[in-house]
PDB file of N, CA and C in Angstrom:
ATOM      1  N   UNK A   1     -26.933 -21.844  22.633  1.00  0.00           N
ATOM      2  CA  UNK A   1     -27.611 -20.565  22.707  1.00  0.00           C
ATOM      3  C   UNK A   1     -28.615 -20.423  21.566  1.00  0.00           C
ATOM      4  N   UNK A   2     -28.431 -20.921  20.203  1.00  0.00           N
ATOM      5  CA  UNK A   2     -29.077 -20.892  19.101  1.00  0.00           C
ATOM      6  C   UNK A   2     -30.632 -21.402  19.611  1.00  0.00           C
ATOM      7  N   UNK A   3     -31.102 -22.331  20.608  1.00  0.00           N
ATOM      8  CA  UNK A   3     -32.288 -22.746  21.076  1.00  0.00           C
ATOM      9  C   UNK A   3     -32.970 -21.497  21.406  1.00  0.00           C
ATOM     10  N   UNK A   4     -32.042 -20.538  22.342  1.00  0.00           N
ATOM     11  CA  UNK A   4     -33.000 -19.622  22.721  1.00  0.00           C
ATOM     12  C   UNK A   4     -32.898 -18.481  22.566  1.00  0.00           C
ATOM     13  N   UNK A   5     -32.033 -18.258  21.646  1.00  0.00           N
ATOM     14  CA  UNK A   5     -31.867 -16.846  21.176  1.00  0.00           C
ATOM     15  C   UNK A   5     -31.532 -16.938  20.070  1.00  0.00           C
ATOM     16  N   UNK A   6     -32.033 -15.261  19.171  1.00  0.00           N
ATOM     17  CA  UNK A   6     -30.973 -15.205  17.772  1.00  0.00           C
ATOM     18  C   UNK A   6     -29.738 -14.376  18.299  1.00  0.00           C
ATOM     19  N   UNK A   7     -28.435 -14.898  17.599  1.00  0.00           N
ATOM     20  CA  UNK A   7     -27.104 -13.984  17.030  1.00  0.00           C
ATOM     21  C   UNK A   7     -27.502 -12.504  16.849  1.00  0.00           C
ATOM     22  N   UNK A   8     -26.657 -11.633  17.536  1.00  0.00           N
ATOM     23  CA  UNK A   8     -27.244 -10.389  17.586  1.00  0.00           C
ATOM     24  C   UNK A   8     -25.782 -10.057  16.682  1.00  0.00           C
ATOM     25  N   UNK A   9     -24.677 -10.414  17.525  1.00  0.00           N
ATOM     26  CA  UNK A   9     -23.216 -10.760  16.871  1.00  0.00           C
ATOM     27  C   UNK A   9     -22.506 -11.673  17.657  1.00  0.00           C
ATOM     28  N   UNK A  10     -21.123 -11.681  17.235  1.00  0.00           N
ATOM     29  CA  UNK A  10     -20.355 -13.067  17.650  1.00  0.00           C
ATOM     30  C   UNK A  10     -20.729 -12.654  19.049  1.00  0.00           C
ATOM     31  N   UNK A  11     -20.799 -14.077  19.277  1.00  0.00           N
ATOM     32  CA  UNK A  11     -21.228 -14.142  21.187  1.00  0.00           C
ATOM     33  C   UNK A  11     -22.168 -13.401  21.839  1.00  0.00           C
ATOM     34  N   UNK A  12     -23.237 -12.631  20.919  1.00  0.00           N
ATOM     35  CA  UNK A  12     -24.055 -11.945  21.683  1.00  0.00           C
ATOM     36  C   UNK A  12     -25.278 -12.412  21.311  1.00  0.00           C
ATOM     37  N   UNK A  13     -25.945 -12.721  22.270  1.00  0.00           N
ATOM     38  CA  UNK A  13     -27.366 -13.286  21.794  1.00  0.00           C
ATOM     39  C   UNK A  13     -28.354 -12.616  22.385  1.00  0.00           C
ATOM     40  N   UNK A  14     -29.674 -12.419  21.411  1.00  0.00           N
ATOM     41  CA  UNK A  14     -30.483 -11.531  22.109  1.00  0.00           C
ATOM     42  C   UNK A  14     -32.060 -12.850  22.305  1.00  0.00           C
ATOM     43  N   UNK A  15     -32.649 -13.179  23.383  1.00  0.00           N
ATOM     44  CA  UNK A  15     -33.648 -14.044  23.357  1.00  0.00           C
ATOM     45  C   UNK A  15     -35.141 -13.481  24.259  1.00  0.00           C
ATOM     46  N   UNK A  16     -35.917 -14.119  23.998  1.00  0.00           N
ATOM     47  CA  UNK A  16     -37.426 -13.677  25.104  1.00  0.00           C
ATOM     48  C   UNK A  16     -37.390 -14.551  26.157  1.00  0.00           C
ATOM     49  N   UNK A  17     -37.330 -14.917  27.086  1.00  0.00           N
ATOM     50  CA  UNK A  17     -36.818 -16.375  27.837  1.00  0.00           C
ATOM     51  C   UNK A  17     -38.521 -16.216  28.809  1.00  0.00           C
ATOM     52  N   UNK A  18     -38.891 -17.154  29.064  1.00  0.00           N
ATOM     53  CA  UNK A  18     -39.741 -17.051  30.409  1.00  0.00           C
ATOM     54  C   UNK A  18     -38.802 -18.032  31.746  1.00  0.00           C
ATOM     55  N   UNK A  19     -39.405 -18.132  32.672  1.00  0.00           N
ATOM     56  CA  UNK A  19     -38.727 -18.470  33.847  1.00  0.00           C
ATOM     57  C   UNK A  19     -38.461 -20.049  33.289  1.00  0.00           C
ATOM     58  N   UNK A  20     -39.349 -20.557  32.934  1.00  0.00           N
ATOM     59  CA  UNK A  20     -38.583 -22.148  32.709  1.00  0.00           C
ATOM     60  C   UNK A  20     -37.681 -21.951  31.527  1.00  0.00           C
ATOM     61  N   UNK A  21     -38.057 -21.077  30.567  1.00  0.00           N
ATOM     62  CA  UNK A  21     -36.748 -21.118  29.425  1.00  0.00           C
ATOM     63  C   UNK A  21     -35.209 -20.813  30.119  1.00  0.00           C
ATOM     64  N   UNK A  22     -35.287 -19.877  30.980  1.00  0.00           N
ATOM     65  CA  UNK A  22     -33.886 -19.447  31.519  1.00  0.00           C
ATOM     66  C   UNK A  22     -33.135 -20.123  32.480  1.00  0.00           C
ATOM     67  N   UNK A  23     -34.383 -20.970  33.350  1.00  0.00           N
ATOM     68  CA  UNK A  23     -33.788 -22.017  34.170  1.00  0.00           C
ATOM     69  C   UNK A  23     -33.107 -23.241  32.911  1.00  0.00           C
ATOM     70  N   UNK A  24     -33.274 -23.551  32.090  1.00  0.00           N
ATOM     71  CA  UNK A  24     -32.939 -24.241  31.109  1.00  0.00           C
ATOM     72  C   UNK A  24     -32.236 -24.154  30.472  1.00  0.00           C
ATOM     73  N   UNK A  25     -32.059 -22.840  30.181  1.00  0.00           N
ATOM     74  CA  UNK A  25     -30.530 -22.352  29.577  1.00  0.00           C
ATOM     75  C   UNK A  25     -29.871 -22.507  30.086  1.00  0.00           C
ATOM     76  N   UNK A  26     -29.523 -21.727  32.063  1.00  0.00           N
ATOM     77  CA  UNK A  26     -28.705 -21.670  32.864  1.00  0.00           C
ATOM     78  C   UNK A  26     -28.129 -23.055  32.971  1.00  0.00           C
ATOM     79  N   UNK A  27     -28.987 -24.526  33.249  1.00  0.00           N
ATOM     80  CA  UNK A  27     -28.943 -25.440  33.461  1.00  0.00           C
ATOM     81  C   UNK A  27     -28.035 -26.237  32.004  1.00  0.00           C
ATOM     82  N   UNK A  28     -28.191 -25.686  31.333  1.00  0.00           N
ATOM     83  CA  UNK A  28     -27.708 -26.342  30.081  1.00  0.00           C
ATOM     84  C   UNK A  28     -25.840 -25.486  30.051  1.00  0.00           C
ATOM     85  N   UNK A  29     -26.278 -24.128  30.179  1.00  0.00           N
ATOM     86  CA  UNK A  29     -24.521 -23.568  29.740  1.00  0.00           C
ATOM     87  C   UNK A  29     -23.666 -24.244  31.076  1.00  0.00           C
ATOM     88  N   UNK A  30     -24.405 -24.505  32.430  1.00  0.00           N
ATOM     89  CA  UNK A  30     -23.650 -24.522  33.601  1.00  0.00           C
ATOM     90  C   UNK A  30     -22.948 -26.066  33.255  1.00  0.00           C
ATOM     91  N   UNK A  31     -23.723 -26.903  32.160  1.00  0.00           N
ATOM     92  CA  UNK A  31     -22.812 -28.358  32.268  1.00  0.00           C
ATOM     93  C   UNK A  31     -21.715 -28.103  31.061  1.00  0.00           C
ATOM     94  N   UNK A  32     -22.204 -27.006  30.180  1.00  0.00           N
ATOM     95  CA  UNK A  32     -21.236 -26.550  28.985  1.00  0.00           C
ATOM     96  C   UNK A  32     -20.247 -26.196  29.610  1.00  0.00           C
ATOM     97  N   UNK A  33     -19.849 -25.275  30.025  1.00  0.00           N
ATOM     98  CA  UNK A  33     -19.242 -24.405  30.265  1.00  0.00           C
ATOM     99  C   UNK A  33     -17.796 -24.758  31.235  1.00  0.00           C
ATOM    100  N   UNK A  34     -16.383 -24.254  30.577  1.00  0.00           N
ATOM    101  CA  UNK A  34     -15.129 -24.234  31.526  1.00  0.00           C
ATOM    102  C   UNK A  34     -15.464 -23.333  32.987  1.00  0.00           C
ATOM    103  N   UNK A  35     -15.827 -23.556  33.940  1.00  0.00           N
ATOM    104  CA  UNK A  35     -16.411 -22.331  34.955  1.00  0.00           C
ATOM    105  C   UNK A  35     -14.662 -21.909  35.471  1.00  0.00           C
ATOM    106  N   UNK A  36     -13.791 -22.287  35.615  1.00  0.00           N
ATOM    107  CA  UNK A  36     -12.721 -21.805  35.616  1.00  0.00           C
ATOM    108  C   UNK A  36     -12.381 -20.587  34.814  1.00  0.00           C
ATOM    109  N   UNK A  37     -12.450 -20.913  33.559  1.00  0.00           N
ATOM    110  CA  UNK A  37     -12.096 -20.091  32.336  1.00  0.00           C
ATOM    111  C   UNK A  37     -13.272 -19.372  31.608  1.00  0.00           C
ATOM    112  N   UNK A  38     -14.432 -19.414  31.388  1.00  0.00           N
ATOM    113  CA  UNK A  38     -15.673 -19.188  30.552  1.00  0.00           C
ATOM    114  C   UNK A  38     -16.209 -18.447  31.518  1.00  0.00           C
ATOM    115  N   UNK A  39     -17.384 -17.783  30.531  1.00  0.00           N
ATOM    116  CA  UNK A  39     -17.676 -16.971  31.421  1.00  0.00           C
ATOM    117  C   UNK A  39     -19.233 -16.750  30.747  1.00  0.00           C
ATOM    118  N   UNK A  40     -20.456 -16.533  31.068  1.00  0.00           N
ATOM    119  CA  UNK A  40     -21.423 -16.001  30.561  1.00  0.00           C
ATOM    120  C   UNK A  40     -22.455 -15.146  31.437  1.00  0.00           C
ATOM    121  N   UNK A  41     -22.279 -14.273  30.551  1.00  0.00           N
ATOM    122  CA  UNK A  41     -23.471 -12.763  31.227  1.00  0.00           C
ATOM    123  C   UNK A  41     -24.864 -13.039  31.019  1.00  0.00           C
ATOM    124  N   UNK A  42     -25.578 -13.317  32.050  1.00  0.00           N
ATOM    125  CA  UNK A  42     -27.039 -12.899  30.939  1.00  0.00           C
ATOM    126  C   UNK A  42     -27.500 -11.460  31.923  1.00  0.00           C
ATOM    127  N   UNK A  43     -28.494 -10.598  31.137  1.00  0.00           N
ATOM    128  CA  UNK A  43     -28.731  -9.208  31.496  1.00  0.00           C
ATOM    129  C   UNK A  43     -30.343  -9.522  31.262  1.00  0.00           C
ATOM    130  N   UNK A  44     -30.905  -8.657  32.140  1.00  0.00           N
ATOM    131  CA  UNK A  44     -32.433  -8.467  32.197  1.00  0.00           C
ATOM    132  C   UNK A  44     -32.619  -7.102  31.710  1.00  0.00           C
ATOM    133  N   UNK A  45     -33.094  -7.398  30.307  1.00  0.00           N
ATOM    134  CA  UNK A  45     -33.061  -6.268  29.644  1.00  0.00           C
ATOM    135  C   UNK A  45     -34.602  -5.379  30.236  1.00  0.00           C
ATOM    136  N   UNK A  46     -35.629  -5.755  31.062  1.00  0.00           N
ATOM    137  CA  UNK A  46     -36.813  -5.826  31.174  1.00  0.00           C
ATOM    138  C   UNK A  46     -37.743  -5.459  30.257  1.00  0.00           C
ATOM    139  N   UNK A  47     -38.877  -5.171  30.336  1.00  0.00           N
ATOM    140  CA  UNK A  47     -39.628  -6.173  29.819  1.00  0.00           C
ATOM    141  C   UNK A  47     -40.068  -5.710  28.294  1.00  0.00           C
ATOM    142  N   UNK A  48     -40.667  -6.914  27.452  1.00  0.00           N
ATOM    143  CA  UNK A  48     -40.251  -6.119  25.970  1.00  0.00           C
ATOM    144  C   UNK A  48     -41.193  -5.176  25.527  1.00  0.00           C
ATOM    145  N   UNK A  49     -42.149  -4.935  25.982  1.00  0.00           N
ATOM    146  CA  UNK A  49     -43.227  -3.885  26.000  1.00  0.00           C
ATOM    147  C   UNK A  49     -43.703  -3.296  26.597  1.00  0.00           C
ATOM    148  N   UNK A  50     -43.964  -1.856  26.885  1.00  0.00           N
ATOM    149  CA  UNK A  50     -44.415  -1.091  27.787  1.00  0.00           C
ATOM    150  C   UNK A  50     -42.780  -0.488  27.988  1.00  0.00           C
ATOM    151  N   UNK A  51     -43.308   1.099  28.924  1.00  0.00           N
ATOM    152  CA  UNK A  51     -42.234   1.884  29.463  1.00  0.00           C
ATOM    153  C   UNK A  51     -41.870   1.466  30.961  1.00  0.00           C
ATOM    154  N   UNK A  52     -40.580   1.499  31.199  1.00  0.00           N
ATOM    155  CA  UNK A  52     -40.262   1.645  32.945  1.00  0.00           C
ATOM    156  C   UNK A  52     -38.893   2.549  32.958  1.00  0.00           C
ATOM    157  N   UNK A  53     -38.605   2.927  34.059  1.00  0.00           N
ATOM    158  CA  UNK A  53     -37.279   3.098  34.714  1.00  0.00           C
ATOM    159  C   UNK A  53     -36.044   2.336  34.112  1.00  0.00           C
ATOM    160  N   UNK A  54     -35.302   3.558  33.447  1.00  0.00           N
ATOM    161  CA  UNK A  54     -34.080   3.133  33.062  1.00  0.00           C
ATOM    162  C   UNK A  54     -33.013   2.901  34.352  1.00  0.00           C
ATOM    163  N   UNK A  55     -32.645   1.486  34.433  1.00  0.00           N
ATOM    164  CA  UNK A  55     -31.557   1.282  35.258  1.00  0.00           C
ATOM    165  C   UNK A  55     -30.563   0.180  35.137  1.00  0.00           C
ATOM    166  N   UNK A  56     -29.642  -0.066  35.690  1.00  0.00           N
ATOM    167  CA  UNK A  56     -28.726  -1.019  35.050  1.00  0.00           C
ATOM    168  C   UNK A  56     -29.309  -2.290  35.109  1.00  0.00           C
ATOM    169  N   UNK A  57     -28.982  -3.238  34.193  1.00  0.00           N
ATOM    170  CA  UNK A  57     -30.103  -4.304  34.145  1.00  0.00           C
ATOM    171  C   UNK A  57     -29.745  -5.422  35.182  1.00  0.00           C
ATOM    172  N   UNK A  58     -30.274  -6.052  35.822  1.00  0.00           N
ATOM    173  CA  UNK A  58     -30.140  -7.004  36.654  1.00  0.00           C
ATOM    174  C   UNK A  58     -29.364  -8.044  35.847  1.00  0.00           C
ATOM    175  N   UNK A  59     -28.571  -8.669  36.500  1.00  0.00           N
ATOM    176  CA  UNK A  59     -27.391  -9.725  35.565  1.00  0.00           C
ATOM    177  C   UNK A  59     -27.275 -11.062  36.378  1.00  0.00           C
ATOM    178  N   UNK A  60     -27.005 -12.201  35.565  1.00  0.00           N
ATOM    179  CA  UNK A  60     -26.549 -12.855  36.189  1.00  0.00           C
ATOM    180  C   UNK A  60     -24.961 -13.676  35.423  1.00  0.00           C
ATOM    181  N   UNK A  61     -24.289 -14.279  35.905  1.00  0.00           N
ATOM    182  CA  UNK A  61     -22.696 -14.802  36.106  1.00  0.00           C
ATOM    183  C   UNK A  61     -22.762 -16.065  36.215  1.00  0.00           C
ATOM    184  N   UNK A  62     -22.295 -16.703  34.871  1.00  0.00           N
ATOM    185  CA  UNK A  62     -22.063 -18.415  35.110  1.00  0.00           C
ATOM    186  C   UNK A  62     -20.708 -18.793  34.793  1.00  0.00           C
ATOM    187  N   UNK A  63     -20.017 -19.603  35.791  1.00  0.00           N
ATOM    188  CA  UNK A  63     -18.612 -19.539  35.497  1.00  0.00           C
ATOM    189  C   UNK A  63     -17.878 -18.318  36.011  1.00  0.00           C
ATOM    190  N   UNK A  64     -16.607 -17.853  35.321  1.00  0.00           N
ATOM    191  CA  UNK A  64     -15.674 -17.301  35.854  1.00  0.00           C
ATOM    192  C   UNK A  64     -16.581 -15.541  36.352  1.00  0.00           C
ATOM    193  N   UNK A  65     -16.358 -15.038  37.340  1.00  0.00           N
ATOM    194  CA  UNK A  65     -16.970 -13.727  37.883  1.00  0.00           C
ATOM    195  C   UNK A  65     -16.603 -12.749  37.351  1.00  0.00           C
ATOM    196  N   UNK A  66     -17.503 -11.915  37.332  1.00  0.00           N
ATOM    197  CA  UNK A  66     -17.773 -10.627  36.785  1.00  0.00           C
ATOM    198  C   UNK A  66     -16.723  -9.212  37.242  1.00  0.00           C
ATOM    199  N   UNK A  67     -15.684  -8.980  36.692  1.00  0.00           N
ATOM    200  CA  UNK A  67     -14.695  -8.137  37.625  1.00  0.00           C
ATOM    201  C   UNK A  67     -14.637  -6.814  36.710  1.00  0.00           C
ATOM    202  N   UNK A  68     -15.612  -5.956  36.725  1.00  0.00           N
ATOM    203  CA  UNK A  68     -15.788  -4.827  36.568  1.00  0.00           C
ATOM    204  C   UNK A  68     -16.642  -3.766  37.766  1.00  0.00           C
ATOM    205  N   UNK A  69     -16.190  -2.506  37.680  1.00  0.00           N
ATOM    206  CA  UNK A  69     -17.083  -1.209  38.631  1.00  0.00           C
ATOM    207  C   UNK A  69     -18.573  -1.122  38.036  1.00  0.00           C
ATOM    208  N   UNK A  70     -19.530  -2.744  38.303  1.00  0.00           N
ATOM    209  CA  UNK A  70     -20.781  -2.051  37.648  1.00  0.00           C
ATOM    210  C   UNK A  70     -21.624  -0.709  37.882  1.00  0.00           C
ATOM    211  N   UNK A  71     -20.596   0.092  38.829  1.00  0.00           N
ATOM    212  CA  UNK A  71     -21.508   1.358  38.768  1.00  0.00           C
ATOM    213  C   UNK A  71     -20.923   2.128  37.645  1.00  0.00           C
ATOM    214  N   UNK A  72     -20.382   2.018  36.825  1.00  0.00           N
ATOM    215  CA  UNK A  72     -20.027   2.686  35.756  1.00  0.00           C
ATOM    216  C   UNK A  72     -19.813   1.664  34.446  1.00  0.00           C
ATOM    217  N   UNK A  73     -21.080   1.249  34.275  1.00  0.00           N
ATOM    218  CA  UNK A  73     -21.140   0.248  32.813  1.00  0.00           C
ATOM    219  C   UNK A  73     -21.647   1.010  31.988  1.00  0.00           C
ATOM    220  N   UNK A  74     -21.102   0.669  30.670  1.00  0.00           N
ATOM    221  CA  UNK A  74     -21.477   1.100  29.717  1.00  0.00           C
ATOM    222  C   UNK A  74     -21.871   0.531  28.392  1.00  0.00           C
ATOM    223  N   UNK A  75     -22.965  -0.075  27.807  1.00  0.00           N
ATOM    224  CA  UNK A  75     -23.801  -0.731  26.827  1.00  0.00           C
ATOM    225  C   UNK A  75     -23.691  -0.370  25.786  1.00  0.00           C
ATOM    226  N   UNK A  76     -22.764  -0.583  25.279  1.00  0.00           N
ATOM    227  CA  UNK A  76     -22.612  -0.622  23.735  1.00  0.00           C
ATOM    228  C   UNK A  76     -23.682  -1.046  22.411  1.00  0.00           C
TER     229      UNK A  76
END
């Protein structure tokens, strides 16, 4: 993760990705990763400048699935 993001805190990384950076990540954690047991979120925070519509961020799930009511998330 250190390639494409900084440590925001343990396990949370905050990065700018463009479409080949994220295909690259994905491609890289998916050979890392226990997909049984592990689990990684990435969130589309959109975009880093300019205003839009606050809404829950588009996500994606590598490895073990996502088992929460995302209609009631909450971002710490």
């Amino acid at each position: 993760m250190r390639d494409f993001g900084q440590p925001v805190q343990y396990s949370v990384f905050l990065a700018r990705l463009s479409d080949a950076q994220k295909a690259e990540l994905t491609r890289r954690l998916g050979h890392t990763i226990h997909h049984e047991e592990d689990q990684v979120l990435l969130f589309d925070l959109g975009r880093a400048h300019g205003q839009h519509e606050i809404e829950l961020p588009s996500h994606e799930v590598i490895g073990r699935s996502l088992e929460c009511d995302t209609r009631r998330v909450v971002v710490l």
